[in-house]
PDB file of N, CA and C in Angstrom:
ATOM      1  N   UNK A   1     -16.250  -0.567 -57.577  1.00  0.00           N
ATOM      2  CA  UNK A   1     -16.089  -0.850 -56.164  1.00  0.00           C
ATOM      3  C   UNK A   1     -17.336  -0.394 -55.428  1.00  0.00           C
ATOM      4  N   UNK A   2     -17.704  -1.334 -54.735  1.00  0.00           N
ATOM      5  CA  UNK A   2     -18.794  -0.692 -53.769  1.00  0.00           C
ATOM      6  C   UNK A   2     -18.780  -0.659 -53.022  1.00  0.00           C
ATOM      7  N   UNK A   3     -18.763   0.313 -51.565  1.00  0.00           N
ATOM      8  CA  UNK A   3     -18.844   0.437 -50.010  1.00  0.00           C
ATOM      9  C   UNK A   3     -19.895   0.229 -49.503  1.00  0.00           C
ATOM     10  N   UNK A   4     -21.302  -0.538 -50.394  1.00  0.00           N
ATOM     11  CA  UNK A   4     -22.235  -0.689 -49.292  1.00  0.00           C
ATOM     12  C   UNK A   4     -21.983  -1.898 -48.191  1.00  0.00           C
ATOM     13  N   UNK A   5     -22.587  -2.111 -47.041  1.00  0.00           N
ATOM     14  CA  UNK A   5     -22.112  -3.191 -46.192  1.00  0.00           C
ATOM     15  C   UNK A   5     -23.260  -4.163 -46.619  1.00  0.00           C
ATOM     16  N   UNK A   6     -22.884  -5.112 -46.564  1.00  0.00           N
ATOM     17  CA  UNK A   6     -23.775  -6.485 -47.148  1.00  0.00           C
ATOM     18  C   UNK A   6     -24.879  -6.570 -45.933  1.00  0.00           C
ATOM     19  N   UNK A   7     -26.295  -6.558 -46.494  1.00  0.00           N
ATOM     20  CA  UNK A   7     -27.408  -6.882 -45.509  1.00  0.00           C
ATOM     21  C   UNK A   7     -27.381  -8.527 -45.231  1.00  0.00           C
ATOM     22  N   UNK A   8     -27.443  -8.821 -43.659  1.00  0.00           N
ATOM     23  CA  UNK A   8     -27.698  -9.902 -42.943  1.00  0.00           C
ATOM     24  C   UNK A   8     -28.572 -10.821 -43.885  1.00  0.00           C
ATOM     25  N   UNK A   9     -28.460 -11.637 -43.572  1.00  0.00           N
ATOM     26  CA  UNK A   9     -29.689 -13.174 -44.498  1.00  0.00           C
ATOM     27  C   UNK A   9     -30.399 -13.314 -42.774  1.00  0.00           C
ATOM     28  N   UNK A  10     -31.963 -13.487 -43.203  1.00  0.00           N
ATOM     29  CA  UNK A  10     -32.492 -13.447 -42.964  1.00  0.00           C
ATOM     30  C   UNK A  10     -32.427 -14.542 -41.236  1.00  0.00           C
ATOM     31  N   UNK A  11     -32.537 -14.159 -40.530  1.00  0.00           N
ATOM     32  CA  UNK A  11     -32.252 -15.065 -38.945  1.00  0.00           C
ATOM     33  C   UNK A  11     -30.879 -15.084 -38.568  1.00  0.00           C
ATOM     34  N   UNK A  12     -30.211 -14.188 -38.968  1.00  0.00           N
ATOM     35  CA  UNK A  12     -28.690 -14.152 -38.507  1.00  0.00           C
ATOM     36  C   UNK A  12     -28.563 -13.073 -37.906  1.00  0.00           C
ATOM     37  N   UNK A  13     -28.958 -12.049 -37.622  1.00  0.00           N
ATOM     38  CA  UNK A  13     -28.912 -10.714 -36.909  1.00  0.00           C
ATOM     39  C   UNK A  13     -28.378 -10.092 -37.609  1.00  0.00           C
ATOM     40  N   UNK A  14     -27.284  -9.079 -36.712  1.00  0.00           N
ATOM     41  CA  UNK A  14     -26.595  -8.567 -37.267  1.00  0.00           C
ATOM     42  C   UNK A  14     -24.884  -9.372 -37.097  1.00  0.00           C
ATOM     43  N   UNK A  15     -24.007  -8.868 -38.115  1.00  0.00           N
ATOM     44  CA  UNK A  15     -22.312  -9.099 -37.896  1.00  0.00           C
ATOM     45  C   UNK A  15     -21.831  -8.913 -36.720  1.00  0.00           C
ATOM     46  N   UNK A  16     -20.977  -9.197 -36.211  1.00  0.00           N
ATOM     47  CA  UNK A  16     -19.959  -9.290 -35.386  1.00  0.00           C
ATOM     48  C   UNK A  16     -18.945  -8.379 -35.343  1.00  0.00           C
ATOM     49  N   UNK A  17     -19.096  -7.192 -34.613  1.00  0.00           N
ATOM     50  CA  UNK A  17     -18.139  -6.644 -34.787  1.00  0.00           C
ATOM     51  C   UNK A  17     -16.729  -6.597 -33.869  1.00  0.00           C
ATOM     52  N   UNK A  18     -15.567  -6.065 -34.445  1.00  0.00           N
ATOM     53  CA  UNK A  18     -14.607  -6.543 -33.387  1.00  0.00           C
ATOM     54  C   UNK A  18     -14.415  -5.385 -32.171  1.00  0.00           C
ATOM     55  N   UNK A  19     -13.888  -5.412 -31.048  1.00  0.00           N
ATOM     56  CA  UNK A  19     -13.633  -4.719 -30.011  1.00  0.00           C
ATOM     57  C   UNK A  19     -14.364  -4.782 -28.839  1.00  0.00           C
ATOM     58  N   UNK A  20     -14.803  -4.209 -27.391  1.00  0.00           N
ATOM     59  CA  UNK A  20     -15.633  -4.309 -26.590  1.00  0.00           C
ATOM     60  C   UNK A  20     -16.998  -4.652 -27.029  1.00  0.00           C
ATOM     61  N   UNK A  21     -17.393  -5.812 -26.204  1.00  0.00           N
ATOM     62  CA  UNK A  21     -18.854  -6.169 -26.139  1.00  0.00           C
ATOM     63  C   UNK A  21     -19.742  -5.115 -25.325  1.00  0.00           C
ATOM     64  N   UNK A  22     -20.585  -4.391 -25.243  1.00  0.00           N
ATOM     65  CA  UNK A  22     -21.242  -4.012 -24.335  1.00  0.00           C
ATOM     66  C   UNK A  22     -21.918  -5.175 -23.391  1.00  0.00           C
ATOM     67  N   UNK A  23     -21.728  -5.032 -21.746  1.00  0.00           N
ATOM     68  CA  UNK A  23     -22.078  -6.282 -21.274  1.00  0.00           C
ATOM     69  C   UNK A  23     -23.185  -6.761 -20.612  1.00  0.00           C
ATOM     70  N   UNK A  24     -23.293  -8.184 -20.528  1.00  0.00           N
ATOM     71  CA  UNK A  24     -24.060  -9.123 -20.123  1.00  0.00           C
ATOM     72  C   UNK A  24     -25.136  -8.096 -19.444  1.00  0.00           C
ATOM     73  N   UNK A  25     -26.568  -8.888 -19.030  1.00  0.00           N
ATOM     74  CA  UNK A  25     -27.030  -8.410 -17.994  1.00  0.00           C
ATOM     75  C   UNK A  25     -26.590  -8.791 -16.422  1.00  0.00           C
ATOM     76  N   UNK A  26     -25.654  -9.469 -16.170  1.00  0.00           N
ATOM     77  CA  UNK A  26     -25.101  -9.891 -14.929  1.00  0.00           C
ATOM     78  C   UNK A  26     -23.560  -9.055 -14.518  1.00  0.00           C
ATOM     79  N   UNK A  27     -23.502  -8.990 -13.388  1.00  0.00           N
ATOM     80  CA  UNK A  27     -22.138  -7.805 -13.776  1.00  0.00           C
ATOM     81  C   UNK A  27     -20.503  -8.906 -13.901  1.00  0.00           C
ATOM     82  N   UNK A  28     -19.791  -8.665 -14.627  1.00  0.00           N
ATOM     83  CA  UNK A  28     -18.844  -9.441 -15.150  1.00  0.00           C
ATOM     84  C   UNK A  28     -18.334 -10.623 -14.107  1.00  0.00           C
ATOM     85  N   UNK A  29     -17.339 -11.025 -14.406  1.00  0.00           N
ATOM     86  CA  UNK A  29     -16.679 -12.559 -13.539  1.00  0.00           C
ATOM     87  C   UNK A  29     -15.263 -11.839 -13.233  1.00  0.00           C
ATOM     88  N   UNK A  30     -14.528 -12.133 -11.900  1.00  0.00           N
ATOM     89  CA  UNK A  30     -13.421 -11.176 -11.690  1.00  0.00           C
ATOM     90  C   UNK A  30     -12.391 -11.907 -13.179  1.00  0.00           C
ATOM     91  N   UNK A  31     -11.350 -10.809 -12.943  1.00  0.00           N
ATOM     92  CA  UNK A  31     -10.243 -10.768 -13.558  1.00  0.00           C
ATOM     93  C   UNK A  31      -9.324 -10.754 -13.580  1.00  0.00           C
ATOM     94  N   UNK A  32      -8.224 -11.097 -13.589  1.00  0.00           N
ATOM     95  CA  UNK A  32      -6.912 -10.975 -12.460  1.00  0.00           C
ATOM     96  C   UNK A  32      -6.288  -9.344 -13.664  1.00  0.00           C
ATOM     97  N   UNK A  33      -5.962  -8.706 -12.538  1.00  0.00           N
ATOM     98  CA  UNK A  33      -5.541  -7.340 -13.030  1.00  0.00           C
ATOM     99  C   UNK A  33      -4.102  -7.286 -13.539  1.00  0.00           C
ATOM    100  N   UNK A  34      -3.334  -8.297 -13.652  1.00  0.00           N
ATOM    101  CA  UNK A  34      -2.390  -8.687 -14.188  1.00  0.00           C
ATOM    102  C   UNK A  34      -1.115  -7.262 -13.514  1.00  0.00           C
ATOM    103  N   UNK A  35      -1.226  -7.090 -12.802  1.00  0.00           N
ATOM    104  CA  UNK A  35      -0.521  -5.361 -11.951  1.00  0.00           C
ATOM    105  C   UNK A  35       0.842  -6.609 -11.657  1.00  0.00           C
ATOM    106  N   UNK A  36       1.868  -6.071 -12.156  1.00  0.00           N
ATOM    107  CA  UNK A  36       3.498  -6.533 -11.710  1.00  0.00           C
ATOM    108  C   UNK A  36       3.826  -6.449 -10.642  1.00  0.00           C
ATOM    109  N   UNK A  37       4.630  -7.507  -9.774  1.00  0.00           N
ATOM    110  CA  UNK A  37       4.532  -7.498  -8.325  1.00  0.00           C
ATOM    111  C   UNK A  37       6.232  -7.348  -8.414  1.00  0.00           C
ATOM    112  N   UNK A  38       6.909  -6.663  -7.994  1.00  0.00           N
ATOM    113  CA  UNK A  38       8.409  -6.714  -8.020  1.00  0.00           C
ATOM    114  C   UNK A  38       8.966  -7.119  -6.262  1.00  0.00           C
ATOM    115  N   UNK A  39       9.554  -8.359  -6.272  1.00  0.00           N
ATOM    116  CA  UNK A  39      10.304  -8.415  -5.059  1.00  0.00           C
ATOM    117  C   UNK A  39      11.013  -7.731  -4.475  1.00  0.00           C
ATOM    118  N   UNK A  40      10.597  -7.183  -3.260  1.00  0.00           N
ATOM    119  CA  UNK A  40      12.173  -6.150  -2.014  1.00  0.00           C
ATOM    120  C   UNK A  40      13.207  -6.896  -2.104  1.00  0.00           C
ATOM    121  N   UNK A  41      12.794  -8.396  -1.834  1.00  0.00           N
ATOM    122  CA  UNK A  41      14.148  -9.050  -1.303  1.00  0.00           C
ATOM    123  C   UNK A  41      13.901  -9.171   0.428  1.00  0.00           C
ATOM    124  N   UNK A  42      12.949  -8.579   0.653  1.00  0.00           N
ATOM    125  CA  UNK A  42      12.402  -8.824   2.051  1.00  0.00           C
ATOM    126  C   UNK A  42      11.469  -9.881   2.750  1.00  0.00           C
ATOM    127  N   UNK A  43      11.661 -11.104   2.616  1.00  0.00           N
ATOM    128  CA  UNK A  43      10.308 -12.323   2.394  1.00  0.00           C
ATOM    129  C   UNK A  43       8.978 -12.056   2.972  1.00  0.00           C
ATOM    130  N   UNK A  44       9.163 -11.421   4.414  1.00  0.00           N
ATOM    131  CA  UNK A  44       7.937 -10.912   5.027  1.00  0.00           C
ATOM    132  C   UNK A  44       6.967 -10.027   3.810  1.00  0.00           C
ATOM    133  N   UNK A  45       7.650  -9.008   3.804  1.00  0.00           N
ATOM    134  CA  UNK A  45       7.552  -8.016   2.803  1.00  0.00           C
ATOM    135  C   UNK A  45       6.658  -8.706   1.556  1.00  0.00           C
ATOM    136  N   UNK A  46       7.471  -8.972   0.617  1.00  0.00           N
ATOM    137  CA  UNK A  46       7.017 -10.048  -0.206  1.00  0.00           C
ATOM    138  C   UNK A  46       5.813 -11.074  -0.059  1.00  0.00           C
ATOM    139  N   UNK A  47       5.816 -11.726   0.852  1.00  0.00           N
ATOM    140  CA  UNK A  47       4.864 -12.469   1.096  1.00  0.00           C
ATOM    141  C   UNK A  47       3.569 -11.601   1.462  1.00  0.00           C
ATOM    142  N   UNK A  48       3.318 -10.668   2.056  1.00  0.00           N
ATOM    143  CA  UNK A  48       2.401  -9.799   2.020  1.00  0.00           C
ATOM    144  C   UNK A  48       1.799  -8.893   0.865  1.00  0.00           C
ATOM    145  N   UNK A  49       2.960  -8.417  -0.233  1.00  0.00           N
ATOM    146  CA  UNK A  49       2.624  -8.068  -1.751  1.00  0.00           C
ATOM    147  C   UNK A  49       1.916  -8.958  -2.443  1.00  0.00           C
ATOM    148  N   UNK A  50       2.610  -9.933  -2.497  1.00  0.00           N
ATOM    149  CA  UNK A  50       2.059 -11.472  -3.175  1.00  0.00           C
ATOM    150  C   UNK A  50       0.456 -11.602  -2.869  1.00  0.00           C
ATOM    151  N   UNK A  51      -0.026 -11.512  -1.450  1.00  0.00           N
ATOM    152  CA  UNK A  51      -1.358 -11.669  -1.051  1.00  0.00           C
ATOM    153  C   UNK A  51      -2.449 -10.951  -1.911  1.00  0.00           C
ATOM    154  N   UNK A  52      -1.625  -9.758  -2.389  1.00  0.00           N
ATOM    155  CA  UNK A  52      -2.520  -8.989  -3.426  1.00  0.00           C
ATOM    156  C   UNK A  52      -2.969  -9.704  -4.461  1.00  0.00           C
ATOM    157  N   UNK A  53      -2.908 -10.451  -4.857  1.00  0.00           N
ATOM    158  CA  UNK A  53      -2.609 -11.270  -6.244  1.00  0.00           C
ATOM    159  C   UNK A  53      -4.109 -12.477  -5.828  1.00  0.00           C
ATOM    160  N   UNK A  54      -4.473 -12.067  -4.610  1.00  0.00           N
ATOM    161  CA  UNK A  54      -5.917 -13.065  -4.220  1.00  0.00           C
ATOM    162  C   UNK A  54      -7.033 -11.877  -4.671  1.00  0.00           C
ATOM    163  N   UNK A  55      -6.941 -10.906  -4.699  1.00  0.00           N
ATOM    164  CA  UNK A  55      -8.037 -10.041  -5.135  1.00  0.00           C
ATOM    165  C   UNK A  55      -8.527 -10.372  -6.550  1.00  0.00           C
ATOM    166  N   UNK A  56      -7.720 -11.264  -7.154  1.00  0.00           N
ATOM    167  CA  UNK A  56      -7.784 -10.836  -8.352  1.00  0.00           C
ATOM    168  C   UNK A  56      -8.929 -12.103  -8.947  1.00  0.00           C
ATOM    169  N   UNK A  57      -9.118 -13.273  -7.637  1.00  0.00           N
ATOM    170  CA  UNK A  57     -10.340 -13.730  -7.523  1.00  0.00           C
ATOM    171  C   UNK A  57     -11.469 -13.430  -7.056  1.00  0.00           C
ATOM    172  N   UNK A  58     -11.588 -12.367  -6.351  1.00  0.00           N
ATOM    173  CA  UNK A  58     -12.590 -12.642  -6.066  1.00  0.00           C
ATOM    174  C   UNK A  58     -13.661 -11.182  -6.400  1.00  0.00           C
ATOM    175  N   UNK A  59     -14.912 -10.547  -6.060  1.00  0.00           N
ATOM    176  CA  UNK A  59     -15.715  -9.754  -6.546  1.00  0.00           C
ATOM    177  C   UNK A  59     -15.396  -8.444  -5.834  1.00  0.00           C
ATOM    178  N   UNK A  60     -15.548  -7.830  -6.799  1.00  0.00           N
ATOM    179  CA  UNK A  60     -14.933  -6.130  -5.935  1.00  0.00           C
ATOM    180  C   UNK A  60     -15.253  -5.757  -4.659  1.00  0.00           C
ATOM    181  N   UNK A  61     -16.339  -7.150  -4.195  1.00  0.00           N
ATOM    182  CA  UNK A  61     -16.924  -6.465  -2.788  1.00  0.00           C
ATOM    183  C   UNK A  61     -15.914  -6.985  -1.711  1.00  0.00           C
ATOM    184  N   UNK A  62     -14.953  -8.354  -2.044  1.00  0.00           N
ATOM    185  CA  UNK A  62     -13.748  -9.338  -1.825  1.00  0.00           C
ATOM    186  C   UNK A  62     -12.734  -7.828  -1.523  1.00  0.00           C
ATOM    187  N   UNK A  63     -12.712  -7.443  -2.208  1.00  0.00           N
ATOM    188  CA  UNK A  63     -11.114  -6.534  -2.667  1.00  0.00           C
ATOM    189  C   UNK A  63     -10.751  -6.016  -0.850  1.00  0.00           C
ATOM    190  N   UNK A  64     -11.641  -5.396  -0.820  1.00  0.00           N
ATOM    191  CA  UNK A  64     -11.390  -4.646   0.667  1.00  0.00           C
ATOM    192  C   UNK A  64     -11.174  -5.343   1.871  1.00  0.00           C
ATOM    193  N   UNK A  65     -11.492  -6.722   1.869  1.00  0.00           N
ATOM    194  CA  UNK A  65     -10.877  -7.311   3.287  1.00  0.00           C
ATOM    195  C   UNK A  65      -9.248  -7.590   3.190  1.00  0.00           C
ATOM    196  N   UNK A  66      -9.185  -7.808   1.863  1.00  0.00           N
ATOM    197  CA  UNK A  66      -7.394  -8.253   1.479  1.00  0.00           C
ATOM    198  C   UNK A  66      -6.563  -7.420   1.609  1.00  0.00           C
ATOM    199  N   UNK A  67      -7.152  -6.228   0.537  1.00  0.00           N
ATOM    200  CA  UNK A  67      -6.262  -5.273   0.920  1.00  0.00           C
ATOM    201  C   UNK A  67      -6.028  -4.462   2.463  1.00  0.00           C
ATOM    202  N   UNK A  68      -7.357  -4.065   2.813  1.00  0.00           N
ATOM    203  CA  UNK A  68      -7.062  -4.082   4.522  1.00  0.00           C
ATOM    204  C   UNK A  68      -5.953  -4.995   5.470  1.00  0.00           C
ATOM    205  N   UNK A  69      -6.100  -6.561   4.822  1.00  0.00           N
ATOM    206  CA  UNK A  69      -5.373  -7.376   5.658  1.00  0.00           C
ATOM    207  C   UNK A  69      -3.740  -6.862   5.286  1.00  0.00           C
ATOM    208  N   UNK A  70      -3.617  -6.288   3.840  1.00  0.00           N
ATOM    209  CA  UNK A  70      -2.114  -6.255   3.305  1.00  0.00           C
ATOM    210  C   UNK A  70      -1.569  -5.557   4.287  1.00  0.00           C
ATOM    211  N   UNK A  71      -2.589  -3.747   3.806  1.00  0.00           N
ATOM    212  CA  UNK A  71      -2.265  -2.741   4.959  1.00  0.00           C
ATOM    213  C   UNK A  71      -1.522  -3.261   6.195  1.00  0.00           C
ATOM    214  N   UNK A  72      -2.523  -3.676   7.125  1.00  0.00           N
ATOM    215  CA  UNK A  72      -2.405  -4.282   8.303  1.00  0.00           C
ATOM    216  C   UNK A  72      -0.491  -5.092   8.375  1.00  0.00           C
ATOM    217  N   UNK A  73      -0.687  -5.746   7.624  1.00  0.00           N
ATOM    218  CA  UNK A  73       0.865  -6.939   7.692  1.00  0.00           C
ATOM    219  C   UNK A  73       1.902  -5.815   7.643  1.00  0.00           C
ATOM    220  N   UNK A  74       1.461  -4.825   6.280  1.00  0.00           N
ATOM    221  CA  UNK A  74       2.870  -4.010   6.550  1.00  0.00           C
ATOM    222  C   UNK A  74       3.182  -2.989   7.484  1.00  0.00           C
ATOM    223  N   UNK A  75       1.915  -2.684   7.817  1.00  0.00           N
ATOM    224  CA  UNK A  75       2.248  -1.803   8.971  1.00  0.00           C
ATOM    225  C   UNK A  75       2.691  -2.285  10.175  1.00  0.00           C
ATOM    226  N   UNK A  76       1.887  -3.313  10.314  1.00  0.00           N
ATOM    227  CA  UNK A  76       3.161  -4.315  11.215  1.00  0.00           C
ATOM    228  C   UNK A  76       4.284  -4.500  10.945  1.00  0.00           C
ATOM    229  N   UNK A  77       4.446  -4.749  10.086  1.00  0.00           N
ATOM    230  CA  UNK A  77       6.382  -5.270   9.686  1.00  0.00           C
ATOM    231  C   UNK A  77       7.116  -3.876  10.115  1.00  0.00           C
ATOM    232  N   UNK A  78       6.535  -2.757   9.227  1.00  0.00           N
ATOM    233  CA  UNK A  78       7.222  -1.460   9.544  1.00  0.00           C
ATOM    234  C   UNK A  78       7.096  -1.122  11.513  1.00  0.00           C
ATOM    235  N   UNK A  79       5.847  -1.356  12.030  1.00  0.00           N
ATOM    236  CA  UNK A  79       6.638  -0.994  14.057  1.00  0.00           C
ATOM    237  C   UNK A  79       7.332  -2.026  14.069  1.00  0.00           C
ATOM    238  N   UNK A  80       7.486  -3.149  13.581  1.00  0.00           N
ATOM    239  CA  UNK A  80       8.500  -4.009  14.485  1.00  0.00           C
ATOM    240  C   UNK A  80       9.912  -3.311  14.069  1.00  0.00           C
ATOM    241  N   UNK A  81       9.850  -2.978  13.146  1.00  0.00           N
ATOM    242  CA  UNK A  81      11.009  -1.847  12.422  1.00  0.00           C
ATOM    243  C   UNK A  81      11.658  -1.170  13.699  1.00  0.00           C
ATOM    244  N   UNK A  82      10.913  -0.263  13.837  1.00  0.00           N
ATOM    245  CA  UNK A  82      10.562   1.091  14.932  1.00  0.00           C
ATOM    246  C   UNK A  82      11.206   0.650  16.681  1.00  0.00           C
ATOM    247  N   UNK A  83      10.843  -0.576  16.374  1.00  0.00           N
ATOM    248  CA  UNK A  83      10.420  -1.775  18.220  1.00  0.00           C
ATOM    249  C   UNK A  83      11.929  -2.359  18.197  1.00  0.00           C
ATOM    250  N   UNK A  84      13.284  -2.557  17.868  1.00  0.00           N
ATOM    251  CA  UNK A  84      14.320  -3.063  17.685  1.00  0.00           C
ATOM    252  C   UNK A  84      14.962  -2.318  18.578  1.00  0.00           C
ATOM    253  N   UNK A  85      15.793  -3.205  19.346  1.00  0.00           N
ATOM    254  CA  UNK A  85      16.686  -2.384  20.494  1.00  0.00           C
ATOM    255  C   UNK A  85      17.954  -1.985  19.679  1.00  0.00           C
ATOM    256  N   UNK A  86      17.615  -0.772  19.919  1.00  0.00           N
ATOM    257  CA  UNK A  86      18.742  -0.017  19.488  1.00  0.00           C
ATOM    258  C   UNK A  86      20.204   0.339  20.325  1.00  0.00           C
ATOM    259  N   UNK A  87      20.720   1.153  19.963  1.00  0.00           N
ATOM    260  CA  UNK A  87      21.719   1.698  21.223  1.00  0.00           C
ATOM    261  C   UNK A  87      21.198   2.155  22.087  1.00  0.00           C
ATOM    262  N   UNK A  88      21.700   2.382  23.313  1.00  0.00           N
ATOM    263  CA  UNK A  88      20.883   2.634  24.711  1.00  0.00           C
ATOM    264  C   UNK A  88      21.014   4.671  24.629  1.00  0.00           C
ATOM    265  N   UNK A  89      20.342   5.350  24.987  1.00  0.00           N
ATOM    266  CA  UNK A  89      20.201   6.515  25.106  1.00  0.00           C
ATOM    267  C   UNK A  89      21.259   7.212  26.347  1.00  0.00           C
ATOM    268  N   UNK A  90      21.766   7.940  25.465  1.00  0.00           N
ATOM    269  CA  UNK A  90      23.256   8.971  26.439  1.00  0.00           C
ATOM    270  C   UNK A  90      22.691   9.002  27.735  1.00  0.00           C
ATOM    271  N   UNK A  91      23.490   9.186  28.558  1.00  0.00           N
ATOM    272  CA  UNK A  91      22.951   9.323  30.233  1.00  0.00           C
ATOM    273  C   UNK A  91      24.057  10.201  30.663  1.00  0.00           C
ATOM    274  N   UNK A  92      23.561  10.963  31.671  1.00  0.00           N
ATOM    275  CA  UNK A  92      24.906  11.808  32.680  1.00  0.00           C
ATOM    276  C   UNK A  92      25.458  10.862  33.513  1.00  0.00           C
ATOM    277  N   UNK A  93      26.574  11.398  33.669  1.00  0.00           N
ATOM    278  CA  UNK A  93      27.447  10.778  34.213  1.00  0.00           C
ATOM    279  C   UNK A  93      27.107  10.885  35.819  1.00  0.00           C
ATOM    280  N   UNK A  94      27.124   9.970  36.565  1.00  0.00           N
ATOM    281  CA  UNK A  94      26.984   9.648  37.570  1.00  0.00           C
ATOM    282  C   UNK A  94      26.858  11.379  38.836  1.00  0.00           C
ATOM    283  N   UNK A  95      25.914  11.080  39.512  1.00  0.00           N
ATOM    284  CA  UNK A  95      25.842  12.464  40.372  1.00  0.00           C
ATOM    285  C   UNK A  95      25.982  13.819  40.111  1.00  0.00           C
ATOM    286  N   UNK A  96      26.018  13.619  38.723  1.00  0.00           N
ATOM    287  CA  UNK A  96      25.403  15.423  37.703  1.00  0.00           C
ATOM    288  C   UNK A  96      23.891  15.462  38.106  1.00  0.00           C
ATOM    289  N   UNK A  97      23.603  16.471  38.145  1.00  0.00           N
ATOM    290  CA  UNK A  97      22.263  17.188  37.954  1.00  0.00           C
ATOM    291  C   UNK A  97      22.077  17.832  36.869  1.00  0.00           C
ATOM    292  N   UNK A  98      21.193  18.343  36.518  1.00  0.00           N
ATOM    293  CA  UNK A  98      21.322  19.366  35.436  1.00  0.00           C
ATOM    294  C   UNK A  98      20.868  20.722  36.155  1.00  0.00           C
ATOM    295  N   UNK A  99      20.996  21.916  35.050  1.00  0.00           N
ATOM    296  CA  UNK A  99      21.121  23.139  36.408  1.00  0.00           C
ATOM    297  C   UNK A  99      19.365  23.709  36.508  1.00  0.00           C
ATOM    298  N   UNK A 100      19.080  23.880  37.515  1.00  0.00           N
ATOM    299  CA  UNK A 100      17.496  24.222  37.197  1.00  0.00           C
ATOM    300  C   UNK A 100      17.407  26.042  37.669  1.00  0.00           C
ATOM    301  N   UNK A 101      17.010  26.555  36.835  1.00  0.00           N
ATOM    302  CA  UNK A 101      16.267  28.125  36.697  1.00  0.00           C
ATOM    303  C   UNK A 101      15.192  28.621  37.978  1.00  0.00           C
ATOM    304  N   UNK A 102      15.398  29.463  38.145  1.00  0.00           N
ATOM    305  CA  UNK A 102      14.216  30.383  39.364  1.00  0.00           C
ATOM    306  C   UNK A 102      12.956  29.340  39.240  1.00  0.00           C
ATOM    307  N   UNK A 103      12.435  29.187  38.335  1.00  0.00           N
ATOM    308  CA  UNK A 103      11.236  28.701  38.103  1.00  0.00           C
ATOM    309  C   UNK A 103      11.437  27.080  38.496  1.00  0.00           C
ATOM    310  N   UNK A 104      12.537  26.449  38.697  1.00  0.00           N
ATOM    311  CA  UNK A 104      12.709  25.035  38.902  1.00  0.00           C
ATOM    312  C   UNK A 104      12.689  24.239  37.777  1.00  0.00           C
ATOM    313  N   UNK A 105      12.476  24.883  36.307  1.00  0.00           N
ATOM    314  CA  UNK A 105      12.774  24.274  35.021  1.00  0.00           C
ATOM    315  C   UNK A 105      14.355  23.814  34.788  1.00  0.00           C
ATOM    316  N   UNK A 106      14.315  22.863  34.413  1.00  0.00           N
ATOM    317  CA  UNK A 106      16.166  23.182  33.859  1.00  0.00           C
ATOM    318  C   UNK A 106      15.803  24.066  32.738  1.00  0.00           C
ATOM    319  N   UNK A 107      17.127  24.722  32.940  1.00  0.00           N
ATOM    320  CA  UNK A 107      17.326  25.728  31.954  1.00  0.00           C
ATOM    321  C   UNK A 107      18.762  25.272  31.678  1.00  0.00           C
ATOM    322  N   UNK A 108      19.032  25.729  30.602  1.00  0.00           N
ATOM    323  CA  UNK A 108      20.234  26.237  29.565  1.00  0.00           C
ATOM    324  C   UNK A 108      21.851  27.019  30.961  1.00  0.00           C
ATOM    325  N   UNK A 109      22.752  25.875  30.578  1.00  0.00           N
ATOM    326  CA  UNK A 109      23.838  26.518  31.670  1.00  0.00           C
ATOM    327  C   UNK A 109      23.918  28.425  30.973  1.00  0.00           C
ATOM    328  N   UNK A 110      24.617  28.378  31.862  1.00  0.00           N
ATOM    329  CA  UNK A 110      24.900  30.682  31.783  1.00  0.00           C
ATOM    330  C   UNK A 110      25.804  30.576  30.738  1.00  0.00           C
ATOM    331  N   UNK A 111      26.036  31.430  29.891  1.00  0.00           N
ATOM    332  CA  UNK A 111      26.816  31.743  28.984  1.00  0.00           C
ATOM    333  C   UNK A 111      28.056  32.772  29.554  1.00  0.00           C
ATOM    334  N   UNK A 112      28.819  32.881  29.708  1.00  0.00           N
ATOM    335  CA  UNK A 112      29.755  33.933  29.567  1.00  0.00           C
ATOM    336  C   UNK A 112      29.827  34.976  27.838  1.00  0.00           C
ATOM    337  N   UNK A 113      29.801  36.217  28.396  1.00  0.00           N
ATOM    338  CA  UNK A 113      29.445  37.328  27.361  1.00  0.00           C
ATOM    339  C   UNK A 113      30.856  37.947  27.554  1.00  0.00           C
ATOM    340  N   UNK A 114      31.488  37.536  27.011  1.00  0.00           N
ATOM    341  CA  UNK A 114      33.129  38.685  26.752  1.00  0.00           C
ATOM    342  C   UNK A 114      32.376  39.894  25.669  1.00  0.00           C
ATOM    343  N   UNK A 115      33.433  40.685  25.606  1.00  0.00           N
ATOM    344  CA  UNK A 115      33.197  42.014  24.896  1.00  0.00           C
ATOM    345  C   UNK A 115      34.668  42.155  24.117  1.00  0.00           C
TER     346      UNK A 115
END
């Protein structure tokens, strides 16, 4: 048995080996990053995840307007969240005041101190 490796014939270089190429002199062609997109169930939502999936054309210098734009959509979606009329906020009942302190702050009604 012999382990030497067989020398090249003459104008063939060297073999081919398998695994990473070290690369080109040009810097690579994008790639789609193949990253799993899982649906909320929220379409807005969704449709803004999905947008991610354009980075995956274009050159890393691309990446940052998209993802900025994603940012942007969801942070929108989330104040309109925030912006929804809710229930209306407790109010006193008609011709209450509240009690105001020496200083004209309201303060805290008096406590009664039994013993």
């Amino acid at each position: 048995m012999n382990d030497a490796v067989p020398e090249a014939e003459p104008g063939q270089g060297r073999p081919q080996e398998a695994g990473p190429q070290p690369p080109e002199d040009g810097p690579a062609a994008p790639a789609p990053l193949n990253v799993p997109r899982t649906p909320t169930g929220h379409p807005e939502t969704d449709a803004h995840v999905e947008r991610l999936a354009d980075a995956d054309h274009l050159t890393t210098d691309g990446h940052a307007e998209v993802y900025e734009d994603v940012h942007r959509g969801l942070r929108d979606a989330l104040t309109a969240l925030d912006a929804r009329p809710g229930p209306p906020a407790p109010t006193r009942p008609p011709g209450t005041t509240p009690p105001r302190g020496p200083s004209g702050l309201v303060s805290d009604p008096p406590h009664e101190h039994r013993s």
